[in-house]
PDB file of N, CA and C in Angstrom:
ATOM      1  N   UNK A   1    -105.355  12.061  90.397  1.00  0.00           N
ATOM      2  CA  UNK A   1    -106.593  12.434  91.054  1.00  0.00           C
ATOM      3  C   UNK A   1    -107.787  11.850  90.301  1.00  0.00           C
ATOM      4  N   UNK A   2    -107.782  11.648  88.717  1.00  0.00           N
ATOM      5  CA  UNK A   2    -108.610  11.174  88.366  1.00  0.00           C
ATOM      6  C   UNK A   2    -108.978   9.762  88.672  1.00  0.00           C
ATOM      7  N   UNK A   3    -107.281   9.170  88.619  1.00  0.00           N
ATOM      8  CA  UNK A   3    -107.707   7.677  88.762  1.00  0.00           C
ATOM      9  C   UNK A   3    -108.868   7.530  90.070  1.00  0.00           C
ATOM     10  N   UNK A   4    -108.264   8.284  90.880  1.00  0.00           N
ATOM     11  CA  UNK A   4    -109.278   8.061  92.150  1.00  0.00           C
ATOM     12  C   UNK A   4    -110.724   8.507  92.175  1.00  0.00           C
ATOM     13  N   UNK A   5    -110.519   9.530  91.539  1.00  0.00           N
ATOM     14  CA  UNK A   5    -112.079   9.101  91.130  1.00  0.00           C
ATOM     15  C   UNK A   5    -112.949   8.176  90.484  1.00  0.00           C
ATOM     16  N   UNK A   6    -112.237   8.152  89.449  1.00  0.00           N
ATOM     17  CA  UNK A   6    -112.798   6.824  88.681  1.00  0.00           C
ATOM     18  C   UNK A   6    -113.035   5.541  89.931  1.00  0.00           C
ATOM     19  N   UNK A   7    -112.076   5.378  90.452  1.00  0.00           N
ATOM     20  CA  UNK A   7    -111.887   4.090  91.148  1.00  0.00           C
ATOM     21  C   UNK A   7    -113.133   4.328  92.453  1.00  0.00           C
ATOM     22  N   UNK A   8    -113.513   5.419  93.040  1.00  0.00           N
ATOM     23  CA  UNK A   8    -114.684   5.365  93.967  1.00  0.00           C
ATOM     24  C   UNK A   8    -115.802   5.218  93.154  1.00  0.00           C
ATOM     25  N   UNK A   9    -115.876   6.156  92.283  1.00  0.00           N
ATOM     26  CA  UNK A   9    -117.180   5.921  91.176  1.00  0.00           C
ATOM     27  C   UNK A   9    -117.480   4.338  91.198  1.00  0.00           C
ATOM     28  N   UNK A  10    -116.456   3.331  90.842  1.00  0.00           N
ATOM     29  CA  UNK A  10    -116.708   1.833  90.658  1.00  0.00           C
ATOM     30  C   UNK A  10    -116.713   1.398  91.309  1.00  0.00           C
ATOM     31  N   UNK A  11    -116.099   1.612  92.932  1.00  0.00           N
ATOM     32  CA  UNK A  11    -116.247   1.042  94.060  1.00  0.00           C
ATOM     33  C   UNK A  11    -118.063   1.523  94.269  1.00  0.00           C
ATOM     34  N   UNK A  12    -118.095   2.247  94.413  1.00  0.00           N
ATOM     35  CA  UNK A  12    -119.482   2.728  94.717  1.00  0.00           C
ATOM     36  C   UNK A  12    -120.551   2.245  93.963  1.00  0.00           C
ATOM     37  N   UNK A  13    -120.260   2.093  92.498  1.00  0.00           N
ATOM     38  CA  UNK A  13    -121.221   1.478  91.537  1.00  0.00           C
ATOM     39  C   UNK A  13    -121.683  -0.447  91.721  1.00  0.00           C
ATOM     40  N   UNK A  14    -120.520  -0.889  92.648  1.00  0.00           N
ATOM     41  CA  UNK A  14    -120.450  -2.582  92.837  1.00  0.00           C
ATOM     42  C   UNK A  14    -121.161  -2.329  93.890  1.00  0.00           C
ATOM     43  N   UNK A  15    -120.572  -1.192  95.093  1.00  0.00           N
ATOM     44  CA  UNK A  15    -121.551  -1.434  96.323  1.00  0.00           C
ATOM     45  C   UNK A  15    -122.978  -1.333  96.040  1.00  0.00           C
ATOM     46  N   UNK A  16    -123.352   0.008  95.426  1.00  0.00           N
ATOM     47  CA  UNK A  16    -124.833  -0.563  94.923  1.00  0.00           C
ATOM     48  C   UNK A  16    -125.853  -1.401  94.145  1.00  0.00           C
ATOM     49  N   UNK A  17    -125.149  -1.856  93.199  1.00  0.00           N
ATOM     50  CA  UNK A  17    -125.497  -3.006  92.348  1.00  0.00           C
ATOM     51  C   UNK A  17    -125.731  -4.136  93.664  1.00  0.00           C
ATOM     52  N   UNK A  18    -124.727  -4.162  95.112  1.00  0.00           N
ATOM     53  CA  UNK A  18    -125.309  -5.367  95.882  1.00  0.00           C
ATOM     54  C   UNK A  18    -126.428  -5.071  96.586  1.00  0.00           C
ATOM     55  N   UNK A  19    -126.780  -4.016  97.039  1.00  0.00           N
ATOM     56  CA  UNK A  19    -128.227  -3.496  97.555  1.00  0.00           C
ATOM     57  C   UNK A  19    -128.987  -3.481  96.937  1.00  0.00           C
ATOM     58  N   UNK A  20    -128.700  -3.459  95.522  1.00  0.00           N
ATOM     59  CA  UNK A  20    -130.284  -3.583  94.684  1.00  0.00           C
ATOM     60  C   UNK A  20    -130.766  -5.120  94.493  1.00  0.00           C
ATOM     61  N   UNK A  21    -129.655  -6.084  94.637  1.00  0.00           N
ATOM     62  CA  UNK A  21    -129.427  -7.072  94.368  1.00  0.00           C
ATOM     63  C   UNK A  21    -130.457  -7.591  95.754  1.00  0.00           C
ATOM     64  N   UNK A  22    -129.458  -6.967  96.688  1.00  0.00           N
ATOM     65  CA  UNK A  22    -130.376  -7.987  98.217  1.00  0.00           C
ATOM     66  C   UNK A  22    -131.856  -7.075  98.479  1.00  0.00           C
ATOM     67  N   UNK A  23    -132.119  -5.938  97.863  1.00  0.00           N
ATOM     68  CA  UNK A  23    -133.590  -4.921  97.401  1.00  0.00           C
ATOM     69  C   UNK A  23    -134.500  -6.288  96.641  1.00  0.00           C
ATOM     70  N   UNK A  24    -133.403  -6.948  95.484  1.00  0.00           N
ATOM     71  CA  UNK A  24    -134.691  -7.528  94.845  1.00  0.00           C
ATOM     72  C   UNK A  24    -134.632  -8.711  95.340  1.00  0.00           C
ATOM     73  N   UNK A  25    -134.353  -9.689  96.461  1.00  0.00           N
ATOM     74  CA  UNK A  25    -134.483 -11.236  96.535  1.00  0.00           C
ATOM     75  C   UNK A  25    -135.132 -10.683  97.807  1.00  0.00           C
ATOM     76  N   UNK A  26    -134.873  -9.402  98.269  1.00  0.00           N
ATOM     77  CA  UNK A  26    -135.859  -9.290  99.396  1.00  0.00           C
ATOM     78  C   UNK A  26    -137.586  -9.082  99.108  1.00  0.00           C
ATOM     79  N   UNK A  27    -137.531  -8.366  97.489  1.00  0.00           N
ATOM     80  CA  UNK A  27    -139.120  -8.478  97.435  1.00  0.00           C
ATOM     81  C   UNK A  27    -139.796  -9.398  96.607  1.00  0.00           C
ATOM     82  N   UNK A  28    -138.802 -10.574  95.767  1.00  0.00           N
ATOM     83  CA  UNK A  28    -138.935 -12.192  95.587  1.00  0.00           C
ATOM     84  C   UNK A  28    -139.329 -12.938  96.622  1.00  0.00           C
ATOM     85  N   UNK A  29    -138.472 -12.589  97.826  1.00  0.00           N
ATOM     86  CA  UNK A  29    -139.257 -13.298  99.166  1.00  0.00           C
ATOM     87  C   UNK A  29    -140.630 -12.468  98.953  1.00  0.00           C
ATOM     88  N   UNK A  30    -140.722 -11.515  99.365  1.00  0.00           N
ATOM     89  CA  UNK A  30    -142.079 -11.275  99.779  1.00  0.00           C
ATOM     90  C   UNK A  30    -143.075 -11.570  99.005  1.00  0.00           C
ATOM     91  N   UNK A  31    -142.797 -11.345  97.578  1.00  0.00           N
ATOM     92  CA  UNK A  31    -143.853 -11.965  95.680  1.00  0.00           C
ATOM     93  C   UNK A  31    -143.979 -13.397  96.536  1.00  0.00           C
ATOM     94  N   UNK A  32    -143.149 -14.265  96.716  1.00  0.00           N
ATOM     95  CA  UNK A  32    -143.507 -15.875  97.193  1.00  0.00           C
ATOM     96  C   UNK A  32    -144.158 -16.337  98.197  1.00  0.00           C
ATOM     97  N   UNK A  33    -144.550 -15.091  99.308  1.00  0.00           N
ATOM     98  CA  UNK A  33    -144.984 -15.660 100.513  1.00  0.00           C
ATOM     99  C   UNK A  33    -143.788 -15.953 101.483  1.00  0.00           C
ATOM    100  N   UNK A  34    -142.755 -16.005 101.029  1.00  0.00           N
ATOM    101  CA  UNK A  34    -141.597 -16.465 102.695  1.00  0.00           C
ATOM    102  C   UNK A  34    -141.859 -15.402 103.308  1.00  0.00           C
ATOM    103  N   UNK A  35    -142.319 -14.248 103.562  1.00  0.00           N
ATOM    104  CA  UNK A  35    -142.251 -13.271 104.387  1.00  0.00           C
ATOM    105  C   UNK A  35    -143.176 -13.544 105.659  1.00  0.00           C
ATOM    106  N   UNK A  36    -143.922 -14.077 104.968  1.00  0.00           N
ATOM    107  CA  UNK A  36    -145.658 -14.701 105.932  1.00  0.00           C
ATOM    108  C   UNK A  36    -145.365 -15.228 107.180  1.00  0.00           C
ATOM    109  N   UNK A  37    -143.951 -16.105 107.167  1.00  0.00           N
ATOM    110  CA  UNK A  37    -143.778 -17.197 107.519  1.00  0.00           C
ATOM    111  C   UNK A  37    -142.506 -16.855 108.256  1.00  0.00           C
ATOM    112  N   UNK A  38    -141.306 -16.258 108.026  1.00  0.00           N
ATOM    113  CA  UNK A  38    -139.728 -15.856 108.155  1.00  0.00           C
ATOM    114  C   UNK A  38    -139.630 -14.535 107.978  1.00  0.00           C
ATOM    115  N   UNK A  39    -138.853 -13.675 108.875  1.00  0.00           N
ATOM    116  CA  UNK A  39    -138.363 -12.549 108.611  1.00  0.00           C
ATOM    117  C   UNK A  39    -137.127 -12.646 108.635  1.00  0.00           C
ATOM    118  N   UNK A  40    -136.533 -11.519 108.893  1.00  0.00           N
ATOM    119  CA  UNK A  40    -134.827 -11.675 108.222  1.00  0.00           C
ATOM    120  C   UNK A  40    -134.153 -11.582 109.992  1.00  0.00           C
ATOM    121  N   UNK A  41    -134.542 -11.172 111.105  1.00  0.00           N
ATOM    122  CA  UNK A  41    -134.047 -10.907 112.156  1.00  0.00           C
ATOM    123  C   UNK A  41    -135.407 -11.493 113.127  1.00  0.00           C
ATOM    124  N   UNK A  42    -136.041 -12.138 113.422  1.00  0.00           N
ATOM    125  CA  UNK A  42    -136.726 -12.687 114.049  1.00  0.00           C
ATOM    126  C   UNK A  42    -137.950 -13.891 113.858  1.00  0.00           C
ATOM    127  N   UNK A  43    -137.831 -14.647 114.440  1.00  0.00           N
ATOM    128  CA  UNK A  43    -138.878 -15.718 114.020  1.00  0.00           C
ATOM    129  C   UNK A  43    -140.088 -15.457 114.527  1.00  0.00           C
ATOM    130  N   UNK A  44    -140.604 -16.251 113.239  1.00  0.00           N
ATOM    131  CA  UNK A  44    -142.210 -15.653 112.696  1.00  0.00           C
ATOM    132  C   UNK A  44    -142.704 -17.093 113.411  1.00  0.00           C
ATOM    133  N   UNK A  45    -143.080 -17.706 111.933  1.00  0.00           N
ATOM    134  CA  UNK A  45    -143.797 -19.011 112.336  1.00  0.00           C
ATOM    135  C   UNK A  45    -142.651 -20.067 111.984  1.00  0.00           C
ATOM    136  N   UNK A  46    -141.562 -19.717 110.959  1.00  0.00           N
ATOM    137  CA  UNK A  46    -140.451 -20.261 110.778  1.00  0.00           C
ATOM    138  C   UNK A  46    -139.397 -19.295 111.571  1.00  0.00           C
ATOM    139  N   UNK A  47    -138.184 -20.133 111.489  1.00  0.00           N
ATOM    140  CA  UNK A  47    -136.751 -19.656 111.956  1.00  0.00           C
ATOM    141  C   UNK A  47    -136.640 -17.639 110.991  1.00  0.00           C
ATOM    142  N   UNK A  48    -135.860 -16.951 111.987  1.00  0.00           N
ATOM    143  CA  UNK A  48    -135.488 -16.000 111.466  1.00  0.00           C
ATOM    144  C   UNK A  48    -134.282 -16.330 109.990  1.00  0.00           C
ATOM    145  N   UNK A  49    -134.389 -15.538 109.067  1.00  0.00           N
ATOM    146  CA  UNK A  49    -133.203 -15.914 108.293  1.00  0.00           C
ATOM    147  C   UNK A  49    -131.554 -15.574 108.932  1.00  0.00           C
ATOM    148  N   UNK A  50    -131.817 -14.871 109.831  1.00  0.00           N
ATOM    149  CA  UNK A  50    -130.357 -14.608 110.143  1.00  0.00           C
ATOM    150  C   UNK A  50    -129.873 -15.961 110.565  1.00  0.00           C
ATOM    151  N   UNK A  51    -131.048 -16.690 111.529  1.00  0.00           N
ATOM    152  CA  UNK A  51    -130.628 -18.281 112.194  1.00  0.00           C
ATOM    153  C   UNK A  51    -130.003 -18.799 111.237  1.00  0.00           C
ATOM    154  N   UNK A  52    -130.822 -19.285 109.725  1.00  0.00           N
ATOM    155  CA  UNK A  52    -130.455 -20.048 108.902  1.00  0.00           C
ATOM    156  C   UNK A  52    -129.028 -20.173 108.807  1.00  0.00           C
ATOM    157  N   UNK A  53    -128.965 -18.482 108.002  1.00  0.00           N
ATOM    158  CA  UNK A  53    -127.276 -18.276 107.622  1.00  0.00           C
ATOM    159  C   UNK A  53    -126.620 -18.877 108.920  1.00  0.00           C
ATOM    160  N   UNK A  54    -126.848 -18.494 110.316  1.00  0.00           N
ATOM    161  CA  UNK A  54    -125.563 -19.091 111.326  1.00  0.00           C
ATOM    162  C   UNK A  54    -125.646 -20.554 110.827  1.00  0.00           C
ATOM    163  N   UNK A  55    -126.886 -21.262 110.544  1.00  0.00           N
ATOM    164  CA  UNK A  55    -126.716 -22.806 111.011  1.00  0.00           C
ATOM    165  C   UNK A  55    -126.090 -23.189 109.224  1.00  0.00           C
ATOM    166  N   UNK A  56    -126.542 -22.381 108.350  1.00  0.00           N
ATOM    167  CA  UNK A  56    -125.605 -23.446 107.045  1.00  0.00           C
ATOM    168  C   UNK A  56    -124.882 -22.869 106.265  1.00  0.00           C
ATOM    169  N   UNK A  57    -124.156 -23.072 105.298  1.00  0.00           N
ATOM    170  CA  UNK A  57    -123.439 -22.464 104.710  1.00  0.00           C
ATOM    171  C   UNK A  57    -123.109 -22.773 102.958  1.00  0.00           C
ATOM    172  N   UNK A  58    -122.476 -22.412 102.252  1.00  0.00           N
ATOM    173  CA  UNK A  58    -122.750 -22.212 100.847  1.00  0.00           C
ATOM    174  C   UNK A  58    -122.731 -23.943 100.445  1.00  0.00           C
ATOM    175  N   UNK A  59    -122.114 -24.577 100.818  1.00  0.00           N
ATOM    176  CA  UNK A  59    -122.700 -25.809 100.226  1.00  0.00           C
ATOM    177  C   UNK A  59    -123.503 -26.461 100.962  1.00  0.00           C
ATOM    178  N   UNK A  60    -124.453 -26.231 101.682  1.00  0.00           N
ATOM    179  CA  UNK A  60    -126.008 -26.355 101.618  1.00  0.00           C
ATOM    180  C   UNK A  60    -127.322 -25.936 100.919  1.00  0.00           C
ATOM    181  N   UNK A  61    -126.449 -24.995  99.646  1.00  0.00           N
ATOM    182  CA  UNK A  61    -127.554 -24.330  99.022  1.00  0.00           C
ATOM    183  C   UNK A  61    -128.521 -25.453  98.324  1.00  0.00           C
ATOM    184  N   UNK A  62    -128.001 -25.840  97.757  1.00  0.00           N
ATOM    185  CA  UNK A  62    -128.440 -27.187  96.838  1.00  0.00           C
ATOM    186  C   UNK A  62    -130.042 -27.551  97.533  1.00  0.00           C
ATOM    187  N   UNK A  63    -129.433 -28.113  99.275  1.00  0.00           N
ATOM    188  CA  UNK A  63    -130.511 -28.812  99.748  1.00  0.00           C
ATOM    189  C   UNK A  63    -131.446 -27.435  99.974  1.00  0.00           C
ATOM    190  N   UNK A  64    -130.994 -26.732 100.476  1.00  0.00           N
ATOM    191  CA  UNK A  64    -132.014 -25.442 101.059  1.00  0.00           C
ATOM    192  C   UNK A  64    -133.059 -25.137  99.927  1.00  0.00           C
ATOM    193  N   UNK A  65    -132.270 -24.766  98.807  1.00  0.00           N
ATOM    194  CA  UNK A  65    -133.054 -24.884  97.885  1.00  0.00           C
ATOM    195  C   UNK A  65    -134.462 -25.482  97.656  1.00  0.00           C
ATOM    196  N   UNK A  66    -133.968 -26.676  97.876  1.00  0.00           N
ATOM    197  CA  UNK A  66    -134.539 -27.692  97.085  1.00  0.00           C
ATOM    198  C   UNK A  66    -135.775 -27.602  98.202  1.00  0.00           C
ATOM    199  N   UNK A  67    -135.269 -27.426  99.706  1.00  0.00           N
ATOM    200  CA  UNK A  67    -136.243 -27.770 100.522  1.00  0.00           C
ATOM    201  C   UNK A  67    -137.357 -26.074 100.489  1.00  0.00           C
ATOM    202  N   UNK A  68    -136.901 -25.434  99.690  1.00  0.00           N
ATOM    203  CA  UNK A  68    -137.708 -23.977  99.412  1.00  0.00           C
ATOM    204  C   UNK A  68    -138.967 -24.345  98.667  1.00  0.00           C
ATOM    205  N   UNK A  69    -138.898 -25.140  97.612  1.00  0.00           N
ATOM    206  CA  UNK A  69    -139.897 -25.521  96.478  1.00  0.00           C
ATOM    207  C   UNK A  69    -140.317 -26.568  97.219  1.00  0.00           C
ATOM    208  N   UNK A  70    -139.785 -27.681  98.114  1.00  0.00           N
ATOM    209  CA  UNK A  70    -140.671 -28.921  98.453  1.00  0.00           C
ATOM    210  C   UNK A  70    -140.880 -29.067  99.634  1.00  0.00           C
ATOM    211  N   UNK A  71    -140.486 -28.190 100.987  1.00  0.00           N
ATOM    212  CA  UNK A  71    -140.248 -27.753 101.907  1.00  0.00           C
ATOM    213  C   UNK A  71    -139.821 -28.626 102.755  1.00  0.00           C
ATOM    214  N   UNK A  72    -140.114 -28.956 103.938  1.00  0.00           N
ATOM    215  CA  UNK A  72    -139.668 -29.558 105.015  1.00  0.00           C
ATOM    216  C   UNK A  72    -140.425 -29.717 106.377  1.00  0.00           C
ATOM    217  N   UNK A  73    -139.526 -30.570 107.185  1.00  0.00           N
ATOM    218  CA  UNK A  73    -140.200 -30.455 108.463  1.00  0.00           C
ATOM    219  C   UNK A  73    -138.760 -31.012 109.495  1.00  0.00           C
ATOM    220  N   UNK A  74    -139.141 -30.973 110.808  1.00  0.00           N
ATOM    221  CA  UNK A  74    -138.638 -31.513 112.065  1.00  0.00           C
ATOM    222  C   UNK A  74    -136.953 -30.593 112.392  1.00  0.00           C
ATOM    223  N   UNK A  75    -136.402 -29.477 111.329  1.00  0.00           N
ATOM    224  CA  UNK A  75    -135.197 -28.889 111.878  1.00  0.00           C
ATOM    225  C   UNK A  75    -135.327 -28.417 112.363  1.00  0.00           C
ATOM    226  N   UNK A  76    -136.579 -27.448 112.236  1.00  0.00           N
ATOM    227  CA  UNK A  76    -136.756 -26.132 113.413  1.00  0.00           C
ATOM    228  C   UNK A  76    -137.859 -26.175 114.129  1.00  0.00           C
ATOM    229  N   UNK A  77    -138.549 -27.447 113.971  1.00  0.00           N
ATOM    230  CA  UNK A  77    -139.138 -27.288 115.346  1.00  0.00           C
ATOM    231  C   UNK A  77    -140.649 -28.670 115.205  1.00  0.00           C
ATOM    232  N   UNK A  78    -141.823 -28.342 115.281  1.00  0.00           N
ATOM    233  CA  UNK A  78    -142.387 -29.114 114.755  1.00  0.00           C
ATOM    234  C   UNK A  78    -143.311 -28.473 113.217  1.00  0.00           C
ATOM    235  N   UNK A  79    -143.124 -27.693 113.859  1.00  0.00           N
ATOM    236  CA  UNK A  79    -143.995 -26.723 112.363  1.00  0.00           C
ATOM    237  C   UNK A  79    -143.393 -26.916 111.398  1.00  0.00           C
ATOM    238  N   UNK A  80    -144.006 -27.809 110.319  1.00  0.00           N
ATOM    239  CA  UNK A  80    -143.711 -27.892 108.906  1.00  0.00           C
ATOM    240  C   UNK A  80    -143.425 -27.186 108.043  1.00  0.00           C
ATOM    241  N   UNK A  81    -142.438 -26.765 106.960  1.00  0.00           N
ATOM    242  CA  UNK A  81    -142.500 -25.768 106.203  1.00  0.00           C
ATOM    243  C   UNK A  81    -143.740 -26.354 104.542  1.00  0.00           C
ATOM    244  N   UNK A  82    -144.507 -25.737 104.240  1.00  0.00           N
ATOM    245  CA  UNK A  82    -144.868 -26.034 103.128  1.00  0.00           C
ATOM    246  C   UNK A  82    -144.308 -26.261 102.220  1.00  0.00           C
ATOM    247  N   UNK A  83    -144.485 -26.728 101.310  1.00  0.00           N
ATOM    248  CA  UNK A  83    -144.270 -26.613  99.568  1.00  0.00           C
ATOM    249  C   UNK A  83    -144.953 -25.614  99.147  1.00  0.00           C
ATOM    250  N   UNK A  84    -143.695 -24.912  98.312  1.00  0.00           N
ATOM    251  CA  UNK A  84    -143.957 -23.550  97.562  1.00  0.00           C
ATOM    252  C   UNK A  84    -143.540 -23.909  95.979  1.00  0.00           C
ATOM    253  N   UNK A  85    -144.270 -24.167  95.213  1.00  0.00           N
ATOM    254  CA  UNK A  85    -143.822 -25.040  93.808  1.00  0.00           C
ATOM    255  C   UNK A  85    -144.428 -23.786  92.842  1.00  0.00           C
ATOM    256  N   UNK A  86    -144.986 -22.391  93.352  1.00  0.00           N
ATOM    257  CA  UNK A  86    -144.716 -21.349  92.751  1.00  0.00           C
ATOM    258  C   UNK A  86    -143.132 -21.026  92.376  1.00  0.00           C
ATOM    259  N   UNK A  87    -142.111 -21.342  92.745  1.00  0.00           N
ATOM    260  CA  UNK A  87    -140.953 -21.087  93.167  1.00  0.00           C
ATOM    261  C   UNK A  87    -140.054 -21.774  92.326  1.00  0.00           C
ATOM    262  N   UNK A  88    -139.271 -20.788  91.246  1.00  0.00           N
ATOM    263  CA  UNK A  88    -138.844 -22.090  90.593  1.00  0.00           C
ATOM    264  C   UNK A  88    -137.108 -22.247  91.055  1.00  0.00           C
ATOM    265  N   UNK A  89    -136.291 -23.133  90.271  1.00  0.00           N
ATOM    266  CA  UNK A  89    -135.359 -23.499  90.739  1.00  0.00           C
ATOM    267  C   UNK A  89    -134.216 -22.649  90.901  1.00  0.00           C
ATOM    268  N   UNK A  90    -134.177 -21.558  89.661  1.00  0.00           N
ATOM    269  CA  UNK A  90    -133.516 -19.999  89.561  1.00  0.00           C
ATOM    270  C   UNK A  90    -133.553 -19.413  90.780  1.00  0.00           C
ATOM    271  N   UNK A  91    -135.255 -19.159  91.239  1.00  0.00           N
ATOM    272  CA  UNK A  91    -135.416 -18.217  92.075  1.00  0.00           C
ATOM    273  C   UNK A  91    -135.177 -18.750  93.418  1.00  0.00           C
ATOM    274  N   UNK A  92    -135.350 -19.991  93.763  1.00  0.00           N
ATOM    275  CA  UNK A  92    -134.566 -20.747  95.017  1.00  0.00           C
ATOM    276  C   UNK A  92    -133.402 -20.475  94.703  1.00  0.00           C
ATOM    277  N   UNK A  93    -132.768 -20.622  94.250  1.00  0.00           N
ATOM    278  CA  UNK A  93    -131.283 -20.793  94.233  1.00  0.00           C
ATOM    279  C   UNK A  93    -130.883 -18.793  94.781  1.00  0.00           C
ATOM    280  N   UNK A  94    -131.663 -17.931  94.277  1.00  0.00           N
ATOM    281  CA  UNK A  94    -131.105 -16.631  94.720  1.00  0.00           C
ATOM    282  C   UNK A  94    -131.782 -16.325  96.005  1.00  0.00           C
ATOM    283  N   UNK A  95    -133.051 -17.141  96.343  1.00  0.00           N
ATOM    284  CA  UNK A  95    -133.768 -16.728  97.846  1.00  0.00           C
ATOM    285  C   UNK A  95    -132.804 -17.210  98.777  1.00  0.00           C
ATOM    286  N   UNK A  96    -131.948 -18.685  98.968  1.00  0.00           N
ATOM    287  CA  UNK A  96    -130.808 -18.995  99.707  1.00  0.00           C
ATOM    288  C   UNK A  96    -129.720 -18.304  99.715  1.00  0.00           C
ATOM    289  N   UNK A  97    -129.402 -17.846  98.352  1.00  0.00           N
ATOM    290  CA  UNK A  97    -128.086 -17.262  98.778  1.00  0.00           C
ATOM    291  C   UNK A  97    -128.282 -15.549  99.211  1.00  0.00           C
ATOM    292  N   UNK A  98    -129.590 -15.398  99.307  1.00  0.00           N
ATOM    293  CA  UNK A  98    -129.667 -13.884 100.025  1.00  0.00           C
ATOM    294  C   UNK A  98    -129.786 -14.110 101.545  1.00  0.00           C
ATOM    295  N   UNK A  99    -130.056 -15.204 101.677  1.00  0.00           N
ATOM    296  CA  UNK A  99    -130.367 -16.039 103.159  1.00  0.00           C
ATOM    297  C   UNK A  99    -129.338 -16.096 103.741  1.00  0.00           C
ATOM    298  N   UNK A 100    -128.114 -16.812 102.721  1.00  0.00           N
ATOM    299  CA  UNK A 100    -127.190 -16.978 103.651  1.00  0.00           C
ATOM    300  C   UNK A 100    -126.422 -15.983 103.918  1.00  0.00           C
ATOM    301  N   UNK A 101    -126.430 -15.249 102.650  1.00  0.00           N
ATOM    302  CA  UNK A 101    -125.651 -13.440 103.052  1.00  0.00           C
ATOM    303  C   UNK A 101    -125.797 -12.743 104.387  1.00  0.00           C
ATOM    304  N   UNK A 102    -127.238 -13.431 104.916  1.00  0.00           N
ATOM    305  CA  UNK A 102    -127.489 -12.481 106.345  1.00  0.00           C
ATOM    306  C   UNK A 102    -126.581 -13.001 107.421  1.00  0.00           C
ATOM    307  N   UNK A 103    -125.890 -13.713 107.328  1.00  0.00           N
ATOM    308  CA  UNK A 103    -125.007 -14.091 108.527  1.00  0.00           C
ATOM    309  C   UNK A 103    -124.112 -12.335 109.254  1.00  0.00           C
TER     310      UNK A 103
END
């Protein structure tokens, strides 16, 4: 009986460690400004993030990334994404992969 406790205690302790996890790249987006621009279930002035996650997947992080800090243009539409060079390469790298989690 104990083991099982123990064992929900740690199941329960990983499940929340990931909500605090997607708690804090959700208010990294917002510290950076992607919120302005993208929400997580509907498009703003950019694509919703849920779109993203359908359209790429973990080895696109690299470019996504990259296109977070130097941004982009012509995938989603004509609206340009800015350059955000507040943004460093750490924190791109965890704003995508909370991105792509939303699938």
């Amino acid at each position: 009986m104990k083991a099982i406790y123990v064992s929900l205690l740690a199941a329960a302790g990983i499940m929340s460690a990931g909500a605090v996890s997607a708690a804090d790249e959700s208010a990294l987006a917002k510290s950076k400004g992607c919120l302005a621009c993208h929400a997580v279930d509907k498009k703003v002035v950019g694509p919703a993030y849920q779109e993203v996650a359908k359209k790429y997947t973990a080895k696109d992080e690299a470019m996504l990334a990259e296109k977070v800090i130097k941004g982009g243009k012509g995938v989603w539409g004509p609206v340009p994404m800015p350059p955000n060079a507040s943004v460093t390469p750490e924190e791109a790298k965890k704003l995508v992969g909370w991105i792509l989690s939303l699938k």
